[in-house]
Protein backbone atom coordinates (compact mmCIF):
# COMPACT_ATOMS: atom_id res chain seq x y z
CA UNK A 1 110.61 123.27 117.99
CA UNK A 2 108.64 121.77 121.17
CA UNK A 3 109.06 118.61 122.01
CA UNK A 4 105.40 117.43 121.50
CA UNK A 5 105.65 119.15 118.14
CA UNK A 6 108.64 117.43 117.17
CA UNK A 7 106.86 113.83 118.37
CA UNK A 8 104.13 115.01 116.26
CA UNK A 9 106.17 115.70 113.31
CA UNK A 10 108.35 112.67 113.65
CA UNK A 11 105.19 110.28 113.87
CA UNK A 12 103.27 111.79 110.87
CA UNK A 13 106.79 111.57 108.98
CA UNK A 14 106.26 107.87 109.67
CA UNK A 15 102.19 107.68 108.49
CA UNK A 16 102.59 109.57 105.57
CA UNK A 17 104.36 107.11 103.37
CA UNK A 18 101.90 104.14 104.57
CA UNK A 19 100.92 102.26 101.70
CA UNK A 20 97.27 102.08 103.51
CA UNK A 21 97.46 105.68 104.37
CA UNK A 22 97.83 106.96 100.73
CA UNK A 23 95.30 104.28 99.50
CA UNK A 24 92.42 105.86 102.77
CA UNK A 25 93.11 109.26 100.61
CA UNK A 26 92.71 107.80 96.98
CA UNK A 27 90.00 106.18 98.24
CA UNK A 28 88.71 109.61 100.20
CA UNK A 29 89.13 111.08 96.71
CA UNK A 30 87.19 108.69 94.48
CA UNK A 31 84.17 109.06 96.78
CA UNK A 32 84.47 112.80 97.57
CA UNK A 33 84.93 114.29 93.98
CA UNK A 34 82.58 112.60 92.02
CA UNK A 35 79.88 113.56 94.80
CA UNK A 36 80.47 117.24 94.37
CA UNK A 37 80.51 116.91 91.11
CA UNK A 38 77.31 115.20 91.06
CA UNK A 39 75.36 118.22 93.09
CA UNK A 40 77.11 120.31 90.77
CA UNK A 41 75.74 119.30 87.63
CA UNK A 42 72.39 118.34 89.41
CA UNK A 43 71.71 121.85 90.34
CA UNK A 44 72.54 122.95 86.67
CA UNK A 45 70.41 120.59 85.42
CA UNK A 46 67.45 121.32 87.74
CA UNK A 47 67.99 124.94 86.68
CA UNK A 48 68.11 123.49 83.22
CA UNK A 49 64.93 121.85 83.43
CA UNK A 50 63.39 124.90 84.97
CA UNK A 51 63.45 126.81 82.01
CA UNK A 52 62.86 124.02 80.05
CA UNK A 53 59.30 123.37 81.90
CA UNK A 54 58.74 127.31 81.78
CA UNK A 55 59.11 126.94 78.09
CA UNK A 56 56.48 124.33 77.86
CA UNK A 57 54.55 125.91 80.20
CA UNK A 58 54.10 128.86 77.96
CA UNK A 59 53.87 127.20 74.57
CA UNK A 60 50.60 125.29 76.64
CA UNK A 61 49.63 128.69 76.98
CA UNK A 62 49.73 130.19 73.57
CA UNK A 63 47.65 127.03 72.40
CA UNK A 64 44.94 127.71 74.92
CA UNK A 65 44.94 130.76 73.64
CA UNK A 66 44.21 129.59 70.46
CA UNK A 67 41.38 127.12 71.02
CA UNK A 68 39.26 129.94 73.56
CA UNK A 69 36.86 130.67 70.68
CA UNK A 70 36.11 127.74 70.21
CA UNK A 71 35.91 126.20 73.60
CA UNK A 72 33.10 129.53 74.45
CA UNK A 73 31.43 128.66 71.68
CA UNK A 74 31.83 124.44 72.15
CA UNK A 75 28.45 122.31 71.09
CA UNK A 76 28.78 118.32 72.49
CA UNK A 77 28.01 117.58 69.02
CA UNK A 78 30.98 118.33 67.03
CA UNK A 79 34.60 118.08 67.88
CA UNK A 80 35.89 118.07 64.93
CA UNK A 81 37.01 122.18 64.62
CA UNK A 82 39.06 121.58 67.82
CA UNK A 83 40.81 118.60 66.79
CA UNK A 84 41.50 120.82 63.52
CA UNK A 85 42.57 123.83 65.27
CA UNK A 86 45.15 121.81 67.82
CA UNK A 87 46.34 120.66 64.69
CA UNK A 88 47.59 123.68 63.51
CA UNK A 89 48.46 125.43 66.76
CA UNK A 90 50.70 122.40 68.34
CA UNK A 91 54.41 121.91 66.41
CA UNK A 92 57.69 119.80 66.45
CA UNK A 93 56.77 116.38 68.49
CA UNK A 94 54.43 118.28 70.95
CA UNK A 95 51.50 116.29 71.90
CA UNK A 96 48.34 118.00 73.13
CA UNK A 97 45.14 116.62 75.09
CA UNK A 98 42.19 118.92 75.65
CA UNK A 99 40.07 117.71 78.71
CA UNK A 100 36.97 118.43 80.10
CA UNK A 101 35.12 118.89 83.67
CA UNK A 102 31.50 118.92 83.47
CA UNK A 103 30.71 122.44 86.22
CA UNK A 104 28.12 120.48 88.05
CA UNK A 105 30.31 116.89 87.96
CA UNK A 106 29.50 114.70 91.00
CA UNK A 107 33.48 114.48 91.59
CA UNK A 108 36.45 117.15 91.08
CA UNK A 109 38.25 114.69 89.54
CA UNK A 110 36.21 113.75 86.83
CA UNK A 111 37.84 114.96 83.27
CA UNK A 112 36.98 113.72 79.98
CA UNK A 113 38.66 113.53 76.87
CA UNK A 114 37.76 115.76 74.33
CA UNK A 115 40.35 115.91 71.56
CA UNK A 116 43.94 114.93 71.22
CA UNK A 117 46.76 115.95 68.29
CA UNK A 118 48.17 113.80 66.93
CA UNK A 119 45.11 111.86 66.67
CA UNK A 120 44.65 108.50 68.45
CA UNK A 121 42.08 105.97 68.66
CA UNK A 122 39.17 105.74 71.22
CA UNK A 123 40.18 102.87 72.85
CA UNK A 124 44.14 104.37 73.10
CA UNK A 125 42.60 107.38 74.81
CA UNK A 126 40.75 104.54 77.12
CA UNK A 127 43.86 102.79 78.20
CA UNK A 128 46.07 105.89 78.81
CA UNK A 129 43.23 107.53 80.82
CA UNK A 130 43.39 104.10 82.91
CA UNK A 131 47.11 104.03 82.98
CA UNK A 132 47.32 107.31 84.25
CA UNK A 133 44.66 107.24 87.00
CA UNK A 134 46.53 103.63 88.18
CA UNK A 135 49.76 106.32 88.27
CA UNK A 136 48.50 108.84 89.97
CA UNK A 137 48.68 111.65 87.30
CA UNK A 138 44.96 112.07 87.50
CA UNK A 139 45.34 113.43 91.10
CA UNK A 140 47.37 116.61 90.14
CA UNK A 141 44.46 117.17 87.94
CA UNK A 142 42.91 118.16 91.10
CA UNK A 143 42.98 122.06 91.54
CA UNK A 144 44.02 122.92 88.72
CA UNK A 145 41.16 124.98 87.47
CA UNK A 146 42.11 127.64 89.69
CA UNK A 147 45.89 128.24 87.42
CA UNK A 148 48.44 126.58 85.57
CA UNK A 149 50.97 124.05 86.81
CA UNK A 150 54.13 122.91 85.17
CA UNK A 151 54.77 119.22 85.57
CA UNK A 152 57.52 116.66 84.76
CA UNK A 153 56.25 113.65 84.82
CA UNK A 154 57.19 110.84 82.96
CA UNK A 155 55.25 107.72 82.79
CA UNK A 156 54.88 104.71 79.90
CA UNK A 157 52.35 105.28 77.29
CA UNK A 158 49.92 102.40 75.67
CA UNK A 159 52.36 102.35 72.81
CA UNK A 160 55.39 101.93 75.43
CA UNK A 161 57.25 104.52 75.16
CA UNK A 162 58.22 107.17 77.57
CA UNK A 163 56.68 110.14 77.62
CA UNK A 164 56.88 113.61 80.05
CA UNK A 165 53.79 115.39 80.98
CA UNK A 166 55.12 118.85 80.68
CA UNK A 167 51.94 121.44 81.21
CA UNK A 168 48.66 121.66 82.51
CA UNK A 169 46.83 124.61 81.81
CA UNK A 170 43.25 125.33 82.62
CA UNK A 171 40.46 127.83 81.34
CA UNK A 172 36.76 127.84 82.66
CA UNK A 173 33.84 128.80 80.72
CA UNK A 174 30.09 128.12 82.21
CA UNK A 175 29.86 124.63 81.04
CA UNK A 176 32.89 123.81 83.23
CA UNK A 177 36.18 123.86 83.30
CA UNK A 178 38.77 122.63 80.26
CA UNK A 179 42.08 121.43 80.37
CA UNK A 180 44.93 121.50 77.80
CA UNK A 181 47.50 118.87 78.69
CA UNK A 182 51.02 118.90 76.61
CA UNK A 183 53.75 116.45 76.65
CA UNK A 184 56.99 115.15 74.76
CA UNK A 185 58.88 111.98 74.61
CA UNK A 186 61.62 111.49 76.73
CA UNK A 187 63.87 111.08 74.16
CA UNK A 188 63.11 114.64 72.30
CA UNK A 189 63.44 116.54 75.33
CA UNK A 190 66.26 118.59 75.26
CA UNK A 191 67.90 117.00 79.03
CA UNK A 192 66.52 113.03 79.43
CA UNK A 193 66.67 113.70 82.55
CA UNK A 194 63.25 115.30 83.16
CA UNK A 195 60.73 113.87 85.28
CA UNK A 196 63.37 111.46 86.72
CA UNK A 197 66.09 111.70 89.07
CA UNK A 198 69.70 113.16 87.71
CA UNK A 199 71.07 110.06 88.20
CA UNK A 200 69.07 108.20 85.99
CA UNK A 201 70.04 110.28 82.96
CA UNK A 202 72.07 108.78 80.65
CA UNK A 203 75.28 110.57 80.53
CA UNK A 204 75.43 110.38 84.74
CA UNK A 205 75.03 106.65 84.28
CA UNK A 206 77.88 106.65 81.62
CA UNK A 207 79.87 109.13 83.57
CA UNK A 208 79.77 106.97 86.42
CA UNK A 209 80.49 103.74 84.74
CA UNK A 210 83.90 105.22 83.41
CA UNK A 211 85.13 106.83 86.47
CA UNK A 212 83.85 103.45 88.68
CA UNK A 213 85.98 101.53 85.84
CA UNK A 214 88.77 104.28 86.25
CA UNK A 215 89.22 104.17 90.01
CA UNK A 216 88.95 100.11 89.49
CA UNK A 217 91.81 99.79 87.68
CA UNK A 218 93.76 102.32 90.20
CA UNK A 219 92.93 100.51 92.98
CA UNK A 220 93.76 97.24 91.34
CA UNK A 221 96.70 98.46 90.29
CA UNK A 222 97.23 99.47 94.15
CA UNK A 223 96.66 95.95 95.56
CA UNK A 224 98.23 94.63 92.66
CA UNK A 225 101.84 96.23 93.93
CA UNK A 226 100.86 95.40 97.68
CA UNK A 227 100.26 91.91 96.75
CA UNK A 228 103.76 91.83 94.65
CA UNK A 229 104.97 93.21 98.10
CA UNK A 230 103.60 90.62 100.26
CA UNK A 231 104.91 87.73 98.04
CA UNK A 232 108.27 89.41 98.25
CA UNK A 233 108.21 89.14 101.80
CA UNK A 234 107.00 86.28 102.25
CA UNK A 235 109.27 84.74 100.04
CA UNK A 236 112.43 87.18 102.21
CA UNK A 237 110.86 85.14 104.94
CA UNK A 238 111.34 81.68 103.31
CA UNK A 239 114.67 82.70 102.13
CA UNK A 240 115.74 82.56 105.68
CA UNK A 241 113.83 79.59 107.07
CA UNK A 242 114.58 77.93 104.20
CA UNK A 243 117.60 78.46 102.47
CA UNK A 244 118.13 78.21 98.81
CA UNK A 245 114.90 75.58 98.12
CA UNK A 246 112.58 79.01 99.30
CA UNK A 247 113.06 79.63 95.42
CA UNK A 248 113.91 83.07 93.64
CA UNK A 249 112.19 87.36 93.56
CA UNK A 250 112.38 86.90 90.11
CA UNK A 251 110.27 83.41 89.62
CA UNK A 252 107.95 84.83 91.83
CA UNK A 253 107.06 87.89 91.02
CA UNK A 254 104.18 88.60 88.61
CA UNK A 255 104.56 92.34 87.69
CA UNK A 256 107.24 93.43 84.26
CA UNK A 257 107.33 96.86 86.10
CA UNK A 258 109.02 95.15 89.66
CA UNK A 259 111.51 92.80 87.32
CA UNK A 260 114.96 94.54 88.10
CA UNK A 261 113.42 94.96 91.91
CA UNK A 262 113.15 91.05 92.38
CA UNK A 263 116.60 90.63 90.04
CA UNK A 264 118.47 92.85 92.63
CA UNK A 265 117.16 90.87 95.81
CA UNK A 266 118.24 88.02 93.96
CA UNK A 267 121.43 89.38 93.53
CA UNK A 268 122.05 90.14 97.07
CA UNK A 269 120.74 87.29 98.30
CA UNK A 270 123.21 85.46 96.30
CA UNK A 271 125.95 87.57 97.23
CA UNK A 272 125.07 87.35 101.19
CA UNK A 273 125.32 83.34 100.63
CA UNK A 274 127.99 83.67 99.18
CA UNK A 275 129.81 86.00 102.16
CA UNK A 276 128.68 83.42 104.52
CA UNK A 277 130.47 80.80 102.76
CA UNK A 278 133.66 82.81 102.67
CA UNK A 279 133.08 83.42 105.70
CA UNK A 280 132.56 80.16 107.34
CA UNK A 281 135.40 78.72 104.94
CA UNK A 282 138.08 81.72 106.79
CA UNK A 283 137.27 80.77 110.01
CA UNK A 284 138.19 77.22 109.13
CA UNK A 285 141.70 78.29 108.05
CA UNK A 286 142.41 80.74 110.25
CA UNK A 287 141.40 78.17 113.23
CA UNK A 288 143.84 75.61 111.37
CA UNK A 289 146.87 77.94 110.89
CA UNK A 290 146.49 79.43 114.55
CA UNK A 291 146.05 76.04 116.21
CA UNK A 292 149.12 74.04 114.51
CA UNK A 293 151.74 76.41 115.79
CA UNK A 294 150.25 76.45 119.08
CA UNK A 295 150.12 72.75 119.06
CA UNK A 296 154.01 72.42 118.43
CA UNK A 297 154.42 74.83 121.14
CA UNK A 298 152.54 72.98 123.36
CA UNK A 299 154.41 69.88 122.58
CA UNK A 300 157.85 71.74 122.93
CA UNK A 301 156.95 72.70 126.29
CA UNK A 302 157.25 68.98 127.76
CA UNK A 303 161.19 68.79 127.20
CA UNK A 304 161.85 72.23 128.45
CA UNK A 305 159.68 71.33 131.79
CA UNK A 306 162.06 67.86 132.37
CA UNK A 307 165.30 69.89 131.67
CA UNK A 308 164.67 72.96 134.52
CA UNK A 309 166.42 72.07 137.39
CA UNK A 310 164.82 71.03 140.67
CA UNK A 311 164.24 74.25 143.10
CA UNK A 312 164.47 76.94 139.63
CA UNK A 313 161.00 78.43 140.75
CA UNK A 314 161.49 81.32 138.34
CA UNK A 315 161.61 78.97 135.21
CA UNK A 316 159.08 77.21 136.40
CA UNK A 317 156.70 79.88 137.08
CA UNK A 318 158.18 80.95 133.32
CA UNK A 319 157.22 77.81 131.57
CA UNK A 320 153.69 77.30 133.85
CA UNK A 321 153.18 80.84 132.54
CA UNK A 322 153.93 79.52 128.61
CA UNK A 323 151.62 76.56 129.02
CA UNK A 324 148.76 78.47 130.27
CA UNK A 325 149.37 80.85 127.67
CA UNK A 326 148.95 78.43 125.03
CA UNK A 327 146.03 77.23 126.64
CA UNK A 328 144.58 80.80 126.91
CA UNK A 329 145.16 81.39 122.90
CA UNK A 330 143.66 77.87 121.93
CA UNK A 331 140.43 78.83 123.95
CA UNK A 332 140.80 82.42 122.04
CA UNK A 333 141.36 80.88 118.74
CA UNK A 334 138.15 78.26 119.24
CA UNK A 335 136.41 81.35 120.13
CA UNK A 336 137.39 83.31 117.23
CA UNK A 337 135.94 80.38 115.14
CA UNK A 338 133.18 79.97 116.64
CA UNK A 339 131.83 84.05 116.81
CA UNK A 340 132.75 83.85 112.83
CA UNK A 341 130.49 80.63 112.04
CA UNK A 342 128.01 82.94 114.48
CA UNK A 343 128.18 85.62 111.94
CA UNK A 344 127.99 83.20 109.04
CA UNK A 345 124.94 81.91 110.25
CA UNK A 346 123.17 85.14 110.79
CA UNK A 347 123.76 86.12 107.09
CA UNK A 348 122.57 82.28 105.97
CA UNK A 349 121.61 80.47 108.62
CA UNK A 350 120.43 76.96 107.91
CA UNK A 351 117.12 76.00 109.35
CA UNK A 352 114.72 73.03 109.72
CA UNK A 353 111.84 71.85 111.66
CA UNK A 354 113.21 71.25 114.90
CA UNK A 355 111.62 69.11 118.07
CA UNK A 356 112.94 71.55 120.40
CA UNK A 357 111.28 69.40 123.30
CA UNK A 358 113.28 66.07 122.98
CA UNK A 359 116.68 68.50 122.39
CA UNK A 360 117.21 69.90 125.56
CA UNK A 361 115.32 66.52 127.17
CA UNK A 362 118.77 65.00 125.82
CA UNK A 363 120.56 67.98 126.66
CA UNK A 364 119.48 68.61 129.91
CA UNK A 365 119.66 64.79 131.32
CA UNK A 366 123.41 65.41 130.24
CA UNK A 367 124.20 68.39 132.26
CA UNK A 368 122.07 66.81 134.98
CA UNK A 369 124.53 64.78 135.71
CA UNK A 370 128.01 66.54 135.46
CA UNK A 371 126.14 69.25 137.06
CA UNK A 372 125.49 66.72 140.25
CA UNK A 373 129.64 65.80 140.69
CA UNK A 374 129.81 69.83 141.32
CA UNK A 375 127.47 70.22 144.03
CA UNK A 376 124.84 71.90 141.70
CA UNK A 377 121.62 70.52 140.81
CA UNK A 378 119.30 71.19 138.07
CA UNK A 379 115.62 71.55 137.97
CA UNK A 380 113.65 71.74 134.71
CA UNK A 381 110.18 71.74 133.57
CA UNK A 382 109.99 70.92 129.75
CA UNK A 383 106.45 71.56 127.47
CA UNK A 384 106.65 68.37 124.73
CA UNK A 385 105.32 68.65 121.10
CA UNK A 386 107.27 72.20 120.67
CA UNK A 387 108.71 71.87 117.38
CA UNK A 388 110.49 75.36 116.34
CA UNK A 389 111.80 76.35 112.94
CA UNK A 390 115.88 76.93 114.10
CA UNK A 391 118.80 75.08 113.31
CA UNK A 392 119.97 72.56 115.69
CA UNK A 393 123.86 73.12 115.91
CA UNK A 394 122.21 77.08 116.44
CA UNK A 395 120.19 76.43 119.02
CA UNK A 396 122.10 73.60 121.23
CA UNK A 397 125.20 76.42 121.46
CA UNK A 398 122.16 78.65 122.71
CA UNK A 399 121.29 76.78 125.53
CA UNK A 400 124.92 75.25 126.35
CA UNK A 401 126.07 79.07 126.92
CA UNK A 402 123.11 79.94 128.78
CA UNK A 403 123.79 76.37 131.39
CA UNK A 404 127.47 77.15 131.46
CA UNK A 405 127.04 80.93 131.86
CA UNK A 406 123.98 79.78 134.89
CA UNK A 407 126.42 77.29 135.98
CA UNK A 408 129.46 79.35 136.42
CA UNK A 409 127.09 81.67 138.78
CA UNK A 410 125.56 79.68 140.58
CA UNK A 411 126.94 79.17 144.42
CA UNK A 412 127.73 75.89 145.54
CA UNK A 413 124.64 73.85 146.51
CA UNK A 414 122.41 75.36 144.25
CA UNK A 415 120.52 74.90 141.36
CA UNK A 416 119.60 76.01 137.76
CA UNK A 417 115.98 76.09 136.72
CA UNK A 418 115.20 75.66 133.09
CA UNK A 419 111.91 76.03 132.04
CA UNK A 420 110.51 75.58 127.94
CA UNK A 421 106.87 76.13 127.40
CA UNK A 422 104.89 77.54 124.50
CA UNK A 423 103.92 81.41 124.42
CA UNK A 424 101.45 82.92 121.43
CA UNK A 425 103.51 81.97 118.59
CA UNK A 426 106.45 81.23 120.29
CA UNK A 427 108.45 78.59 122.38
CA UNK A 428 109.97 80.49 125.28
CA UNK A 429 112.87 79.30 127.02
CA UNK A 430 113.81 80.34 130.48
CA UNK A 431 117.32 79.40 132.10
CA UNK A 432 117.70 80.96 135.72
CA UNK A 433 119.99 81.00 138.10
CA UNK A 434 120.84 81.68 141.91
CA UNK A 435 123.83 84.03 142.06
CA UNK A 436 124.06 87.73 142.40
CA UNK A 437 122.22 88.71 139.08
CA UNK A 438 123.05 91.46 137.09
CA UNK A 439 123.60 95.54 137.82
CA UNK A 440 120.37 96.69 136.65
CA UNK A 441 122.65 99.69 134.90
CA UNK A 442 124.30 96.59 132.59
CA UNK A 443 121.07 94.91 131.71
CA UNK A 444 121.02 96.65 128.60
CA UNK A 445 124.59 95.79 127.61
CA UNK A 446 125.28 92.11 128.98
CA UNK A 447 124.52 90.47 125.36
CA UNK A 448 127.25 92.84 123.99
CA UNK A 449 130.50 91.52 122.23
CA UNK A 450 133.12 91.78 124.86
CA UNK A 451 131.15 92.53 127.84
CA UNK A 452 131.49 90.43 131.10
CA UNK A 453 131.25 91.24 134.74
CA UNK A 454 132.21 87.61 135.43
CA UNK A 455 135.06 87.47 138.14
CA UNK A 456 138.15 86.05 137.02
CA UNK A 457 138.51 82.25 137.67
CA UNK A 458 141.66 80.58 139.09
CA UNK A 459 143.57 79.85 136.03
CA UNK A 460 142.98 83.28 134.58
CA UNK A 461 144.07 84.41 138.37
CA UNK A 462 147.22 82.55 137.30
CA UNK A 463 148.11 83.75 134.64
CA UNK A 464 147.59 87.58 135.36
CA UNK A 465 149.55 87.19 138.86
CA UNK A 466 152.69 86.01 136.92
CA UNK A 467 152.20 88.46 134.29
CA UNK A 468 152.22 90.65 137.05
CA UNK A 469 155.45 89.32 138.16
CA UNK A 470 157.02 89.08 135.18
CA UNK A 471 156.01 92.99 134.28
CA UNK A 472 153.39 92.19 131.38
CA UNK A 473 149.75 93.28 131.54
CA UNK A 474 147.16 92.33 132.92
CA UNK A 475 144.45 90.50 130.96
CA UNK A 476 140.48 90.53 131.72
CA UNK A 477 137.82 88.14 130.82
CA UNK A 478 137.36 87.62 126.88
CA UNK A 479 133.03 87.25 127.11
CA UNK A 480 131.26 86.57 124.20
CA UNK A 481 128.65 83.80 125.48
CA UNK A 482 125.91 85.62 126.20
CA UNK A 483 126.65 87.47 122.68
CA UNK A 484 126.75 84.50 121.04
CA UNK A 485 123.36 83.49 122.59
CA UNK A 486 121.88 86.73 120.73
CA UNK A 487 123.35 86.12 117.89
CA UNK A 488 121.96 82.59 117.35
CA UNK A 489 118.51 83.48 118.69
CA UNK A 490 117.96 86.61 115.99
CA UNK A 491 119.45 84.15 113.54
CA UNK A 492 116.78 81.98 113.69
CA UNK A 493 114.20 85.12 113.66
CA UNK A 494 114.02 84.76 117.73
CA UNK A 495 114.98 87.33 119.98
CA UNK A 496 116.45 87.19 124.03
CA UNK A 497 115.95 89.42 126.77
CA UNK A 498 117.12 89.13 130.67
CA UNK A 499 115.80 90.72 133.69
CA UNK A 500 117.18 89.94 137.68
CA UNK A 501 114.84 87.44 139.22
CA UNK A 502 113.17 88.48 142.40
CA UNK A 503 114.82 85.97 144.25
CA UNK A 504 117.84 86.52 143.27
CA UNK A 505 120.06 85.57 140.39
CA UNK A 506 119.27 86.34 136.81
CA UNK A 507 116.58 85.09 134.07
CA UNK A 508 117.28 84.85 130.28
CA UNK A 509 114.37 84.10 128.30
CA UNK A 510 115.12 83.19 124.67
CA UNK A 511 112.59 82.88 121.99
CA UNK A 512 112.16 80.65 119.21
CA UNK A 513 109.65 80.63 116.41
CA UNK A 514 107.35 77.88 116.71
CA UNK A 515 106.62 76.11 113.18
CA UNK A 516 103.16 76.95 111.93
């Protein structure tokens, strides 16, 4: 496989299981289906109605048919034998109106009514022939002398119901032309739907009510799970900014179904406190049974040192090389300690709202001075009101191994910048220095357990020399500041980064959440 292909492949392998991607198609598919549907079983029904019309169309017909007699033979006097005879001829709930154009009529749309089945009064006749002129209906009178036109129209009749002009068909004698007119009510009509959109019928509107209340629910049901989410992570969140007050999963959540989810993150929630407490509680003891034989070494040393003789350079290069030996595995021991409370408090760190401004004022008017007896000086430039969410023991070991890592760089005369300002959502701080900087090749790797490019300094020189003449091996640097600085920073939900300065030196920016 191609490497674009594989890129491809590897990035929809990470859309696909989106929560919002699935929910685009569900909500693709609730739209897309019930549309094709819907032209579906419009076009049936508009063939539906077709034949329906045809139907009436015909039966219009067949009572035309029936009444030419007596519409050749018609006298003004008497309509009594056509009434009778529409009577017979029309059947179920079929209503029938017989119009009439006079031939020499001063307008083509001038119709009268003659006769109706079932019988209605004058005055109804009135009103409809009103109704349906206000409608329109009278205008597709117009022409229709000349042949027969199917209609569907519905409109409200004086009695208020709904009713569906379904025929007009003509026939012309020499007093002028007649007009049989047939229609149902809506409700008989095999289909409701003519003379009306299809999606004013009935079942569509039912139809569409379910599936609307159908793809309601599954969308609810959707959010529902993504809100159960959110509150889960929010609450993961408050969990560790918090501690143990954040609350539990399981009082939280709202949804049976996710129960033995938010009992499980319980669980190992409680079980990652309680690792951190074992934790913190073995570094305690392991410090105190390291340090109190090394202490009664140290103080054994003392009488051994009176009782070499004067000019014995070999046991005194022997015990020098004891003393800074048990200096070397205090440091080591204190550093052990210290990496495991590091690790303790990146499973459970303890945090608070924190005025990271006045912290490192104190701190830094501290350093200022010691840093002056050395020949160094320190500049910094400090944004106030920046109150982060961190712990304080956390972040004060972050910026004393950033000053004593700058410090321990820096040539003689110079100075350390330290700048704290606010960035987005974050407070940014920015300890730089003036030595050599970094190989851009160990960028990457300087925040590493273990790694250090720092020179030796003169008592590890010391030690490794007599080593050296005493045949042991030679020991390097043991660096785990800059580690440590990581460690603390991520703990807190901040991150750190470093890049060479262009004027030399090197810049480590640290970030801290700022309280919102």
């Amino acid at each position: 496989m191609s490497e674009p292909a594989r890129k491809v492949g590897n990035e929809f392998g990470r859309i696909w299981p989106s929560f919002i991607t699935k929910l685009a198609i569900l909500l693709t598919t609730f739209v897309t289906v019930p549309m094709i549907l819907y032209l579906q079983f419009e076009a049936a029904d508009e063939e539906k109605k077709s034949l329906l019309l045809k139907n009436v169309q015909d039966e219009g017909r067949l009572i035309l048919q029936g009444l030419v007699p007596l519409l050749e033979s018609f006298e003004e006097q008497s309509t009594e034998p056509l009434h009778e005879a529409m009577g017979r001829l029309r059947t179920g709930n079929l209503k029938v109106k017989l119009l009439f154009r006079p031939r020499h009529a001063e307008q083509e749309s001038t119709f009268f009514y003659v006769a109706s089945t079932p019988a209605v009064s004058t005055d109804y006749l009135q009103k409809e022939r009103r109704d349906l002129i206000e409608a329109g209906i009278f205008e597709k009178l117009l022409g229709t002398c000349e042949g027969n036109r199917a209609l569907a129209t519905r409109y409200t009749n004086p009695a208020g119901d709904d009713e569906v002009l379904t025929s007009i068909t003509p026939f012309n004698t020499a007093a002028g032309c007649w007009v049989v007119i047939t229609s149902h009510e809506a409700s008989s009509l095999f289909g409701s739907s003519v003379g009306q959109p299809y999606w004013k019928a009935p079942e569509v509107r039912l139809a569409a009510g379910i599936y609307l209340a159908m793809a309601l629910i599954v969308i609810a049901l959707f959010f529902g799970i993504r809100r159960s989410l959110s509150r889960f992570e929010r609450l993961a969140r408050a969990i560790r900014t918090e501690g143990e007050s954040a609350g539990s999963f399981a009082q939280m959540n709202r949804m049976p179904e996710l129960d033995g989810v938010a009992e499980e993150f319980d669980r190992v929630v409680h079980r990652l406190r309680e690792s951190a407490q074992h934790i913190r509680q073995a570094a305690e003891e392991n410090a105190h049974a390291l340090k109190a034989p090394l202490a009664v070494i140290s103080q054994s040393i003392e009488p051994l040192k009176r009782s070499i003789p004067q000019g014995d350079q070999r046991r005194e290069r022997a015990v020098e090389l004891i003393e800074r030996s048990v200096l070397k595995l205090d440091a080591l021991v204190s550093a052990a300690r210290q990496m495991e409370m590091v690790a303790a408090e990146s499973i459970d760190p303890p945090q608070q709202r924190l005025d990271a401004s006045s912290l490192l004022e104190r701190m830094l008017g501290a350093y200022a001075e010691s840093m002056a007896e050395s020949n160094l000086r320190l500049h910094f430039r400090l944004e106030s009101g920046l109150v982060i969410l961190a712990n304080e023991e956390l972040v004060e070991t972050v910026v004393e191994n950033l000053l004593e890592n700058a410090i321990s760089f820096s040539p003689p005369g110079g100075f350390v910048t330290v700048d704290l300002r606010r960035h987005e959502r974050w407070a940014e701080l920015v300890v730089e220095d003036q030595g050599k900087g970094v190989d851009p090749q160990y960028l990457g790797t300087i925040f590493e357990r273990y790694f250090s490019q720092r020179p030796p300094d003169a008592l590890e020189l010391a030690v490794e020399d007599m080593a050296e003449d005493m045949g042991n091996e030679r020991h390097t640097h043991f660096g785990i500041g800059l580690w440590i600085v990581r460690r603390n920073a991520e703990a807190v939900g901040g991150s750190v980064s470093a890049r060479n300065s262009p004027y030399g030196g090197l810049r480590v920016t640290v970030r801290f959440p700022l309280v919102r």
